[in-house]
C-alpha atoms as a PDB file:
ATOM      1  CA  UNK A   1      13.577  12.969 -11.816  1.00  0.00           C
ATOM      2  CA  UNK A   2      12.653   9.940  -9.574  1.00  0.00           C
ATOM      3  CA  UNK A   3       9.667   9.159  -7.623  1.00  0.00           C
ATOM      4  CA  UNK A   4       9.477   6.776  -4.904  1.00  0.00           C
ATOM      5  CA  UNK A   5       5.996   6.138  -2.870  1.00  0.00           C
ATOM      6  CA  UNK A   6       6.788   4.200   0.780  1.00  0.00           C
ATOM      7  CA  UNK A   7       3.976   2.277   0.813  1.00  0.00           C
ATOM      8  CA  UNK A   8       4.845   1.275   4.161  1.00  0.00           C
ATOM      9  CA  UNK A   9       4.194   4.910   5.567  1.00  0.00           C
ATOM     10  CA  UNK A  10       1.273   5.515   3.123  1.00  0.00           C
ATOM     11  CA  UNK A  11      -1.878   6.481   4.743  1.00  0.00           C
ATOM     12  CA  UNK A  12      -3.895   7.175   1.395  1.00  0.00           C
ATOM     13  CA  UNK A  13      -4.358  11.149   1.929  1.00  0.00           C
ATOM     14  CA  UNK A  14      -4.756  11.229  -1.449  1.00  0.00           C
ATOM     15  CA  UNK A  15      -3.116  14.898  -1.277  1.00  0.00           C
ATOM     16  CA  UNK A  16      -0.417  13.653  -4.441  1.00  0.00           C
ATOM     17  CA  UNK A  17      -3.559  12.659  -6.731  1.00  0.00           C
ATOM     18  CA  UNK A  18      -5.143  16.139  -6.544  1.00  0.00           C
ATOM     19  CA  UNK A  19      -1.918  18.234  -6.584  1.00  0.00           C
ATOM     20  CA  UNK A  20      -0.014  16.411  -9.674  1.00  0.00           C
ATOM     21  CA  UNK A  21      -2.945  13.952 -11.008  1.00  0.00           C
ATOM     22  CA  UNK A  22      -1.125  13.896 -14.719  1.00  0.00           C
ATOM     23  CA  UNK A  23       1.656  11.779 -12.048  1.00  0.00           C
ATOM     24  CA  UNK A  24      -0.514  10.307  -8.851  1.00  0.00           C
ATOM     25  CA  UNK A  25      -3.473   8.032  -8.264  1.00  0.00           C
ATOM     26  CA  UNK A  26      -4.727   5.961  -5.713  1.00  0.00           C
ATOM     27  CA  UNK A  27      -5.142   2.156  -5.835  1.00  0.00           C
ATOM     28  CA  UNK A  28      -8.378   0.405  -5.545  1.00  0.00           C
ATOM     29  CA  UNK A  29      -7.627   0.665  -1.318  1.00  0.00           C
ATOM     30  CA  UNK A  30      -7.004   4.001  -1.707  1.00  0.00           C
ATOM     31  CA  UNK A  31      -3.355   4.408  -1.163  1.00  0.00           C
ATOM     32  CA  UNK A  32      -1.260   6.433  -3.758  1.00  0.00           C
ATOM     33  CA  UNK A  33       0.125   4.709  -6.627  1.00  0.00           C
ATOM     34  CA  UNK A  34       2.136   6.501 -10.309  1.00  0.00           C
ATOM     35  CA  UNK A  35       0.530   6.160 -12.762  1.00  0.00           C
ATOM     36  CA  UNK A  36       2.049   4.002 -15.580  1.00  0.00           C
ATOM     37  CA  UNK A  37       4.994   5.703 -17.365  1.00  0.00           C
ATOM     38  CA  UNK A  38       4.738   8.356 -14.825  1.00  0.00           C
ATOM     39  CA  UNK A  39       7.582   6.849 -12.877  1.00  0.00           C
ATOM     40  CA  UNK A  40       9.956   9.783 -14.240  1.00  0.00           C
ATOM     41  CA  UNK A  41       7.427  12.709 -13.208  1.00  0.00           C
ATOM     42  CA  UNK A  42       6.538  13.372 -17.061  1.00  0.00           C
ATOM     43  CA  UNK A  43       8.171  16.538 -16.898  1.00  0.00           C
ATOM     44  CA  UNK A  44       5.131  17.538 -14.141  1.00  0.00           C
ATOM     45  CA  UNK A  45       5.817  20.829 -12.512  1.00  0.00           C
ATOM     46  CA  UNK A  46       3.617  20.015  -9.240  1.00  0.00           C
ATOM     47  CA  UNK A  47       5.585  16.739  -8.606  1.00  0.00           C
ATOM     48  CA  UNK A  48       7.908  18.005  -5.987  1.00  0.00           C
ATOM     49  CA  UNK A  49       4.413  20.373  -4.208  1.00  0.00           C
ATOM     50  CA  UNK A  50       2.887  16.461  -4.257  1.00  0.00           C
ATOM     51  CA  UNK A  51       5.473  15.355  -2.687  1.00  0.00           C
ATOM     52  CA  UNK A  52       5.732  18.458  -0.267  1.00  0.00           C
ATOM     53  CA  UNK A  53       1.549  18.006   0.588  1.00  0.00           C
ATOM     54  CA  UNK A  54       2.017  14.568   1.837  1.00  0.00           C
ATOM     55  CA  UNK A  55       0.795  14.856   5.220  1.00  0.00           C
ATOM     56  CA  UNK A  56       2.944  11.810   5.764  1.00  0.00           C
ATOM     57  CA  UNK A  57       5.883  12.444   4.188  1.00  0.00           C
ATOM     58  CA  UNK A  58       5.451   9.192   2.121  1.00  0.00           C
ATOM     59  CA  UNK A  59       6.897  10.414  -1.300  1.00  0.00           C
ATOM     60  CA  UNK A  60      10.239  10.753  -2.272  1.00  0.00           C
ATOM     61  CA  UNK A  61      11.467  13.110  -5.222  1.00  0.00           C
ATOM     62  CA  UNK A  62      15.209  12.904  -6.143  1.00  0.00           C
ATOM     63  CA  UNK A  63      16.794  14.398  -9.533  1.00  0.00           C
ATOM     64  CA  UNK A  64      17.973  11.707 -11.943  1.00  0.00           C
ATOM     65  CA  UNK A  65      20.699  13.559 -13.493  1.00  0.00           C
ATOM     66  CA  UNK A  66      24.263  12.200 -11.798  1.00  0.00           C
ATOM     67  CA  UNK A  67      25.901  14.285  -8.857  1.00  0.00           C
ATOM     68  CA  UNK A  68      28.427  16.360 -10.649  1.00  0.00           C
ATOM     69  CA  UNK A  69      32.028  16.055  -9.270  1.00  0.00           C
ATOM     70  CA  UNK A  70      34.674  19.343  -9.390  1.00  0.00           C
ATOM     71  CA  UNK A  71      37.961  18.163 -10.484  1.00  0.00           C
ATOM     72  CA  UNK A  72      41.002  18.804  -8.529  1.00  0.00           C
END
């Protein structure tokens, strides 16, 4: 699993933090941050209802195995 926060789009809800806060924080200006060697999700079943809860739509959840291709 991957987790990506856009920063940019961020409006410090704070929504992640209480829903996954084994994963989530906020930063001293109160916009959401992972916490260190969280980056993965930690095997955190609420990461993808953080993500979901982001009034925003700031975070970004995306499985880390590789796309599987059918032979021909």
């Amino acid at each position: 699993m991957h987790i990506e926060i856009d920063k940019d789009i961020c409006i410090g809800a704070g929504q992640c933090a209480l829903t996954a806060p084994g994963v989530f924080t906020q930063d001293d200006d109160g916009f959401s941050m992972l916490l260190p060697g969280r980056e993965d999700g930690a095997g955190d079943p609420l990461v993808r209802e953080a993500a979901r809860a982001c009034p925003v739509g700031a975070i970004t959840v995306t499985d880390s195995a590789p796309a599987r291709t059918q032979a021909n």
